[in-house]
Protein backbone atom coordinates (compact mmCIF):
# COMPACT_ATOMS: atom_id res chain seq x y z
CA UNK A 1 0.00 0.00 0.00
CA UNK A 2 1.20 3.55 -0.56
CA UNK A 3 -0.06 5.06 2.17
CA UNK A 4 2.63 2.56 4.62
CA UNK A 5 5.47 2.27 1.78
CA UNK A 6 7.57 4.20 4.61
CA UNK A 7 6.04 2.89 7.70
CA UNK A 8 8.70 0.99 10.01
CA UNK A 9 7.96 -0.69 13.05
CA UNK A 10 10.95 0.74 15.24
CA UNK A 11 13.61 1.98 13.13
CA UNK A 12 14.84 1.42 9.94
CA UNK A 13 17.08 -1.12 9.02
CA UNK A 14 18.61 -2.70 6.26
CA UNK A 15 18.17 -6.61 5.79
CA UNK A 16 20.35 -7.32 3.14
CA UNK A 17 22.51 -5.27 0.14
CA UNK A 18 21.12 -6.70 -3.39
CA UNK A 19 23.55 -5.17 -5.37
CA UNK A 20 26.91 -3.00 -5.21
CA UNK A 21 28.29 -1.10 -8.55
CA UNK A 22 31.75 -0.01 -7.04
CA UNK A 23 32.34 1.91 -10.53
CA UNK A 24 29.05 4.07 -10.18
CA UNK A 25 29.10 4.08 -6.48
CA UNK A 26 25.58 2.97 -6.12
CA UNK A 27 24.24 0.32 -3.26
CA UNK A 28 20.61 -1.20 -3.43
CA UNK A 29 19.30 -2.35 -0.16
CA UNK A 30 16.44 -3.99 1.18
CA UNK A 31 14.88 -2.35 3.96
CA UNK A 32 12.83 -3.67 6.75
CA UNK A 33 9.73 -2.54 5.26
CA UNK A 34 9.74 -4.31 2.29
CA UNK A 35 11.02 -1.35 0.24
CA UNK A 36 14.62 -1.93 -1.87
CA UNK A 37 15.97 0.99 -2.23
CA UNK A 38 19.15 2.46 -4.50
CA UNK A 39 22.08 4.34 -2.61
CA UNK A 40 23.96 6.67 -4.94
CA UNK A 41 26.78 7.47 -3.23
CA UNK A 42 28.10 9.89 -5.92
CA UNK A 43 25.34 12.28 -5.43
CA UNK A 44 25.37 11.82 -2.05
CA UNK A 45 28.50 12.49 -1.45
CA UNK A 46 29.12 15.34 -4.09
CA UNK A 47 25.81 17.18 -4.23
CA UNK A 48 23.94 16.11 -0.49
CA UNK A 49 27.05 16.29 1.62
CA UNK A 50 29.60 18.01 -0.40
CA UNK A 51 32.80 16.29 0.69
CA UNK A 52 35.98 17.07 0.38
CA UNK A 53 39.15 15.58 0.31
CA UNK A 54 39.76 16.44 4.17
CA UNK A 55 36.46 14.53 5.22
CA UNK A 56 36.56 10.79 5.89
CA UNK A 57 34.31 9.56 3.41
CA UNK A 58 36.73 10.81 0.54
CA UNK A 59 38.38 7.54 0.00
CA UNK A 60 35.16 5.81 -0.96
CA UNK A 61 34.60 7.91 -4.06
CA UNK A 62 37.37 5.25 -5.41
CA UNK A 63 35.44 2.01 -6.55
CA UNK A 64 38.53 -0.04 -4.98
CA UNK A 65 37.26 1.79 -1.52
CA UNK A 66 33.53 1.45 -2.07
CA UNK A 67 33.31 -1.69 -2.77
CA UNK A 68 34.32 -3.37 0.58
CA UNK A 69 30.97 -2.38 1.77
CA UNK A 70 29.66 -4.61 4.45
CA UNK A 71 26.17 -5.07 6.45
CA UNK A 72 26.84 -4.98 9.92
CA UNK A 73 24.14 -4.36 12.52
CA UNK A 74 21.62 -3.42 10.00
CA UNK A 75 23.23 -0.50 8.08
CA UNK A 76 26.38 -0.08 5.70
CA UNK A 77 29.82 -0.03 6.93
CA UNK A 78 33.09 -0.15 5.56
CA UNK A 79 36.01 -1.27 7.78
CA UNK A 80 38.85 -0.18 5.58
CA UNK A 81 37.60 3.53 6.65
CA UNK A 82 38.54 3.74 10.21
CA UNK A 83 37.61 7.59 11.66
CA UNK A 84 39.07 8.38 15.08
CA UNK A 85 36.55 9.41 17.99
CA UNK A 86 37.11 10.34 21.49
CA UNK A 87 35.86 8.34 24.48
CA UNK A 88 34.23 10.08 27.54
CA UNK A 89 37.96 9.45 28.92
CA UNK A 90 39.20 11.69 26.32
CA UNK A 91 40.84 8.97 24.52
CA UNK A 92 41.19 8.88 20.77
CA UNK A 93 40.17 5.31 19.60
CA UNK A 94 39.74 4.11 16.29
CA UNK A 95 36.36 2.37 15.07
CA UNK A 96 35.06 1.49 11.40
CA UNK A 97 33.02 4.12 9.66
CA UNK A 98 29.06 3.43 8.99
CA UNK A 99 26.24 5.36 8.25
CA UNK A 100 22.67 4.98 10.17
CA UNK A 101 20.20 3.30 8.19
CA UNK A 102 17.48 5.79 9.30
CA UNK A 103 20.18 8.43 7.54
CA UNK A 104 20.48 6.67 4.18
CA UNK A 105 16.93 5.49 3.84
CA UNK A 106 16.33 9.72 3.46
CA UNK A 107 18.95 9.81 0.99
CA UNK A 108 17.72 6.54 -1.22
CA UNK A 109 15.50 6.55 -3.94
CA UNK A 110 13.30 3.34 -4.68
CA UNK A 111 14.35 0.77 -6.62
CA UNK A 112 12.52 -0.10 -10.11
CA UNK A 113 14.31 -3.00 -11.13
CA UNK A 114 13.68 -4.79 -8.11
CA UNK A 115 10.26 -3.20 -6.91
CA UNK A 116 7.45 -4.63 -7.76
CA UNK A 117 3.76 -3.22 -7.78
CA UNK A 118 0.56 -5.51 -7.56
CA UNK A 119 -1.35 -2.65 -8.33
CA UNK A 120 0.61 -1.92 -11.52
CA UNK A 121 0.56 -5.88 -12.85
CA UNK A 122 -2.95 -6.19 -11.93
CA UNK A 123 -3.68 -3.41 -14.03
CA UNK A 124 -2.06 -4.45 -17.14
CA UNK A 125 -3.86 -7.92 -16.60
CA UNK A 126 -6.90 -6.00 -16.56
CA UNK A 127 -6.32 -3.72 -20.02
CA UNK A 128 -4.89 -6.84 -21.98
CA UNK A 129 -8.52 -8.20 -21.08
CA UNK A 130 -9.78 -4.92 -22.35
CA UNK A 131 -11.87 -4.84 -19.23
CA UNK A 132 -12.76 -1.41 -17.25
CA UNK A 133 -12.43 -1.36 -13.77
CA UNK A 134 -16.25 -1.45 -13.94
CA UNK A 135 -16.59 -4.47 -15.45
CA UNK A 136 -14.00 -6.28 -13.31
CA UNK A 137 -15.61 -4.70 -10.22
CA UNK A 138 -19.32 -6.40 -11.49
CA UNK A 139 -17.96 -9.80 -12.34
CA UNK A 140 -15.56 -10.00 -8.77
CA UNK A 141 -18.52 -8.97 -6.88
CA UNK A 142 -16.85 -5.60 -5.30
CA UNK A 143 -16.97 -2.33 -6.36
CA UNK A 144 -15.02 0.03 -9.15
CA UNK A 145 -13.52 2.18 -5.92
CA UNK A 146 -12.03 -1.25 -4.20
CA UNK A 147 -10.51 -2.00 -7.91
CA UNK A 148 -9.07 1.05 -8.35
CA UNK A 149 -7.56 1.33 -5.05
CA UNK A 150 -6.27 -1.79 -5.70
CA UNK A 151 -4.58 -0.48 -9.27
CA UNK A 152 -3.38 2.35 -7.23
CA UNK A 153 -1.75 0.32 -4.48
CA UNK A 154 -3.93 1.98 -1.39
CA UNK A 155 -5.38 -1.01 -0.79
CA UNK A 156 -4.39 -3.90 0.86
CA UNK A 157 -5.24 -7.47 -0.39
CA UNK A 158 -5.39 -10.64 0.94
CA UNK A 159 -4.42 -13.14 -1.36
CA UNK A 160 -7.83 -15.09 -1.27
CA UNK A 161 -9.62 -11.66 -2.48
CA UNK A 162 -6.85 -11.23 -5.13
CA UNK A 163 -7.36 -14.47 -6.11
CA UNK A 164 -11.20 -14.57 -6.39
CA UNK A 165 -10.92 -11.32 -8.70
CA UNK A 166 -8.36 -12.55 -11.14
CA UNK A 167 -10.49 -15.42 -11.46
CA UNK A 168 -14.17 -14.15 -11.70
CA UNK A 169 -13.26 -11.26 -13.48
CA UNK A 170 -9.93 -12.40 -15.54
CA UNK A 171 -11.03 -15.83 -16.26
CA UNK A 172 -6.94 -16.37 -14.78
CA UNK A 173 -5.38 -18.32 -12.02
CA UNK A 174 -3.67 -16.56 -9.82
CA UNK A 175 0.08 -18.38 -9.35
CA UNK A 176 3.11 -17.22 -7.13
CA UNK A 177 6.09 -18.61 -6.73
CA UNK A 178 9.62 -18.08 -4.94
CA UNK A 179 12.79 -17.54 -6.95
CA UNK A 180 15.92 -17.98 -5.35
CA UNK A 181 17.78 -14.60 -5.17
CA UNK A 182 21.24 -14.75 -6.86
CA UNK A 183 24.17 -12.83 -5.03
């Protein structure tokens, strides 16, 4: 639904990294709330954050840098950057440099090769039947508002009503499956 594409329960965290292009500096992630999202680190760290060659971050701009990105307690880290902080002692110590997930989910943008919208694929089922959302609405037994909140993914489904509709209305079975993700 578009209405909780955001929503979080707690904070956010990331669950796994799909993807890293070290030469374009770009990360996509899967978040906690279902949502994989694309990092690009170029913009982020030329145009949102404007580094420079004094700040820590500026030895990731090289893809030989970048790409020892890790997931570590739910957000990105890179061990070969090691900033310096002090302790309530006073102490310099060294530590490995991350960034909070809740910080990078702002700077993200979604991503379209990997997201997915029910809404979107139900409509194109429902146009190559050359069907309004009228007509689907009549034959699933529900109403033209329901179908088009459904096309407009502000409505949440359960399977067994998806189901039913693609069926009555689509003269389709509905079929998922489960692909194994490659790394």
């Amino acid at each position: 639904m578009k209405n909780n594409k955001n929503a979080f329960r707690g904070s956010p965290k990331i669950l796994r990294i799909n993807q890293v292009d070290a030469q374009q500096l770009r990360i996509s992630v899967l978040y906690n709330n279902g949502a994989n999202r694309v990092l690009d680190f170029k913009k982020i760290f030329n145009q949102d954050w404007n580094i420079t060659p004094k700040d820590i971050e500026y030895p990731l701009l090289k893809p030989s840098q970048f790409q020892k990105v890790e997931l570590k307690n739910h957000t990105l880290t890179w061990k070969n950057i090691k900033p310096y902080l002090t302790n309530e002692n006073g102490e310099q110590v060294t530590t490995v440099y991350d960034v909070g997930a809740d910080v990078l989910y702002g700077l993200s943008t979604e991503d379209a090769e990997r997201t997915q919208s029910l809404g979107a694929l139900f409509k194109s089922w429902r146009m190559a039947a050359q069907l309004t959302q009228d007509e689907v609405a009549h034959k699933a037994g529900t109403s033209r508002t329901y179908i088009s909140k459904l096309e407009n993914d502000t409505q949440a489904i359960e399977l067994k009503t998806l189901s039913k509709i693609v069926e009555a209305s689509l003269g389709k079975r509905l079929v998922i499956s489960i692909e194994l993700l490659q790394k």
